[in-house]
C-alpha atoms as a PDB file:
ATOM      1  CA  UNK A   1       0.000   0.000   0.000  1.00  0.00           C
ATOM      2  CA  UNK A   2       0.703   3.363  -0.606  1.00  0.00           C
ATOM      3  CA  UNK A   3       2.719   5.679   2.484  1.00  0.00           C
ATOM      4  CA  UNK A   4      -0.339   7.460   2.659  1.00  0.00           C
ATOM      5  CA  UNK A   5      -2.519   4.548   3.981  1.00  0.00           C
ATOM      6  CA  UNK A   6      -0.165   4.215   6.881  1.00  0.00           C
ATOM      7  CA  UNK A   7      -0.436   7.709   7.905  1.00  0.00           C
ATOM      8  CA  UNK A   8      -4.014   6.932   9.813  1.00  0.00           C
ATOM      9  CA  UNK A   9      -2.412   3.412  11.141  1.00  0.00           C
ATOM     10  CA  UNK A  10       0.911   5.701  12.618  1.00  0.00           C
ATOM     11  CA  UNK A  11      -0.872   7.954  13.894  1.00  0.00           C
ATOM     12  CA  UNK A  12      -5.046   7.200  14.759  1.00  0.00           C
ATOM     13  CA  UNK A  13      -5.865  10.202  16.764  1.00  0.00           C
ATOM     14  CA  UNK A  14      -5.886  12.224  12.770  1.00  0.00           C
ATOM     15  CA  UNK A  15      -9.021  10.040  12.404  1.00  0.00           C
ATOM     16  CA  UNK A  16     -10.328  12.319  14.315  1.00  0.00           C
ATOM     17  CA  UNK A  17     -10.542  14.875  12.123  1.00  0.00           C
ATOM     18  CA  UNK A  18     -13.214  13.021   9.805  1.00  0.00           C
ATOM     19  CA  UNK A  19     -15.090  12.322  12.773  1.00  0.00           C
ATOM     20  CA  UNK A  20     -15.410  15.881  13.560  1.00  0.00           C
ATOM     21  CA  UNK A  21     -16.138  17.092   9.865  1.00  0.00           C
ATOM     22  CA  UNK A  22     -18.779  14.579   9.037  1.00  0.00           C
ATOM     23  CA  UNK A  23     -20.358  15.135  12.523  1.00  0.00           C
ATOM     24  CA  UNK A  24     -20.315  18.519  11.852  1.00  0.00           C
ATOM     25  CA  UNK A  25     -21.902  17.900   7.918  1.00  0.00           C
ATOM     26  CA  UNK A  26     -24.528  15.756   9.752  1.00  0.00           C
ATOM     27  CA  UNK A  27     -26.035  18.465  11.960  1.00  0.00           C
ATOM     28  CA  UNK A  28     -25.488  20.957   9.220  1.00  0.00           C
ATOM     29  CA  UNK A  29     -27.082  19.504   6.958  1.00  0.00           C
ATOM     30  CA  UNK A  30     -28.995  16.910   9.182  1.00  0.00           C
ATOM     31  CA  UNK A  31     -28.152  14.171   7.168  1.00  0.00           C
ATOM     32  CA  UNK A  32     -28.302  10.755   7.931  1.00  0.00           C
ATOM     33  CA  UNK A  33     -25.327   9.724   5.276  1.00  0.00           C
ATOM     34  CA  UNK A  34     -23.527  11.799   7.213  1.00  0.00           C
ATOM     35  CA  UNK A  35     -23.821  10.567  10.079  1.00  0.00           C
ATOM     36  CA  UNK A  36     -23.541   6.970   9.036  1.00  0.00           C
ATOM     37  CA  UNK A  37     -19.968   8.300   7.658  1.00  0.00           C
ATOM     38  CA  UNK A  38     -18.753   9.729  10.686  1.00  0.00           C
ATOM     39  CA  UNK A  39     -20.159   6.020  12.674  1.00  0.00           C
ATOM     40  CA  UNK A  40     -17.692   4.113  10.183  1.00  0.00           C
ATOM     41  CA  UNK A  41     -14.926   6.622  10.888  1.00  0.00           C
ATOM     42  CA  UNK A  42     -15.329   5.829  14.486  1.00  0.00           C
ATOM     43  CA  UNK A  43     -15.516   2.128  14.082  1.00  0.00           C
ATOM     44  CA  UNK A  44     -12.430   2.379  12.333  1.00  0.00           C
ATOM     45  CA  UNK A  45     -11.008   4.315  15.323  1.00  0.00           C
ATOM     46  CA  UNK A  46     -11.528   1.850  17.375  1.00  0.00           C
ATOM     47  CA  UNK A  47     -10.330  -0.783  15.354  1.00  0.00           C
ATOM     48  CA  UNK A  48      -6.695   0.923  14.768  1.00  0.00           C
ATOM     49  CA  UNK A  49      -7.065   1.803  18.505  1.00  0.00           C
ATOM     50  CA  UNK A  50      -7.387  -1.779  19.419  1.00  0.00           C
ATOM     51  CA  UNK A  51      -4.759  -2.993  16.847  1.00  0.00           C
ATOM     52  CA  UNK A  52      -2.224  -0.419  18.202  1.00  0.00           C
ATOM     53  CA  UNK A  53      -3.381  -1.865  21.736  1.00  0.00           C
ATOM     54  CA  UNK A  54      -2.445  -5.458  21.173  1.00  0.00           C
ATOM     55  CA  UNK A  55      -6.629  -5.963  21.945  1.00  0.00           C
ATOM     56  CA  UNK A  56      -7.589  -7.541  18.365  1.00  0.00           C
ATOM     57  CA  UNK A  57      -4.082  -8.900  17.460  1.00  0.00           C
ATOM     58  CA  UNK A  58      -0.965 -10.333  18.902  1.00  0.00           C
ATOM     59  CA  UNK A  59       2.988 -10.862  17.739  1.00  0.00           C
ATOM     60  CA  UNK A  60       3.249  -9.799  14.529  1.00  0.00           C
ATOM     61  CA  UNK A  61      -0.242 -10.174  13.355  1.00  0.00           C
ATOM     62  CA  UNK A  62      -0.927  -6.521  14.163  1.00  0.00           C
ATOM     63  CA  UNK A  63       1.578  -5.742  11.286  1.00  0.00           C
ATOM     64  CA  UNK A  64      -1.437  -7.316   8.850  1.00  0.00           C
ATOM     65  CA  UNK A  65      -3.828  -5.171   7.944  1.00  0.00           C
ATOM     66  CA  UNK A  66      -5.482  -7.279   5.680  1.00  0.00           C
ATOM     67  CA  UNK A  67      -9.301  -5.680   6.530  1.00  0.00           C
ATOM     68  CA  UNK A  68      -8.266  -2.786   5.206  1.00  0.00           C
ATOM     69  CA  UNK A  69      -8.391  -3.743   1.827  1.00  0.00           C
ATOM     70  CA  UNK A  70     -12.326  -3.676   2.264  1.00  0.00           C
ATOM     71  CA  UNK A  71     -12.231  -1.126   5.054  1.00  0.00           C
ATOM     72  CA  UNK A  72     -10.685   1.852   3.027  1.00  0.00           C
ATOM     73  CA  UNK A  73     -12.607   1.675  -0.168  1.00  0.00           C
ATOM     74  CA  UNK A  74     -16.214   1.478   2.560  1.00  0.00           C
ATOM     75  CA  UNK A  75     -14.565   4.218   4.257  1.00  0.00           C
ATOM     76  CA  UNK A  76     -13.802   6.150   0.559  1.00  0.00           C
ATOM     77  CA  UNK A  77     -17.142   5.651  -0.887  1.00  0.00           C
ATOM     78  CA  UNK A  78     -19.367   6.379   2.803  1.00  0.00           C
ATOM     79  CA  UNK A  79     -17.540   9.557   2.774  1.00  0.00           C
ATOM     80  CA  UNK A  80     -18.061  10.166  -0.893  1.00  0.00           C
ATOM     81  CA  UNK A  81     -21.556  10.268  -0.788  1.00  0.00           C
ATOM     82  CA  UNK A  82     -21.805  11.834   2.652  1.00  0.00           C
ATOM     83  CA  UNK A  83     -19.768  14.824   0.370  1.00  0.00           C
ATOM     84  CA  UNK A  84     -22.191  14.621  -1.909  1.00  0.00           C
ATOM     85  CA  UNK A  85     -25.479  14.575  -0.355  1.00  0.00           C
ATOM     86  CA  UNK A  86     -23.788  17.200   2.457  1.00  0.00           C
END
């Protein structure tokens, strides 16, 4: 994957910065795509939260990231349309 990917799994507290935008979009606009963006934004919080934890992984199985490969284009096209519809 690209360097870019591993920017959110160095460093999970800047997924907090989608949170806050589409939370924002959603009472702006007080849509519910929204919303359902920023809920997938904070699932995947907690998920690199967890793997940087040692909670969902162990040993070198948190260097795998092999959800991702569904998780980011989910994550791309939730916040697409929450863009969109915003």
């Amino acid at each position: 994957m690209p360097e870019f990917f591993y920017l959110l799994i160095d460093r999970p507290t800047l997924i907090a910065v989608p949170i806050v935008f589409f939370a924002a979009l959603a009472l702006w606009t007080r849509s519910r795509v929204a919303w359902v963006a920023a809920a997938a934004w904070v699932l995947y919080l907690i998920y690199e939260l967890g793997m940087k934890a040692g909670e969902f992984c162990s040993g070198a199985a948190c260097l795998k990231r092999s959800p991702l490969y569904a998780g980011y284009p989910v994550l791309a096209f939730l916040s697409l349309v929450a863009l969109v519809r915003g």
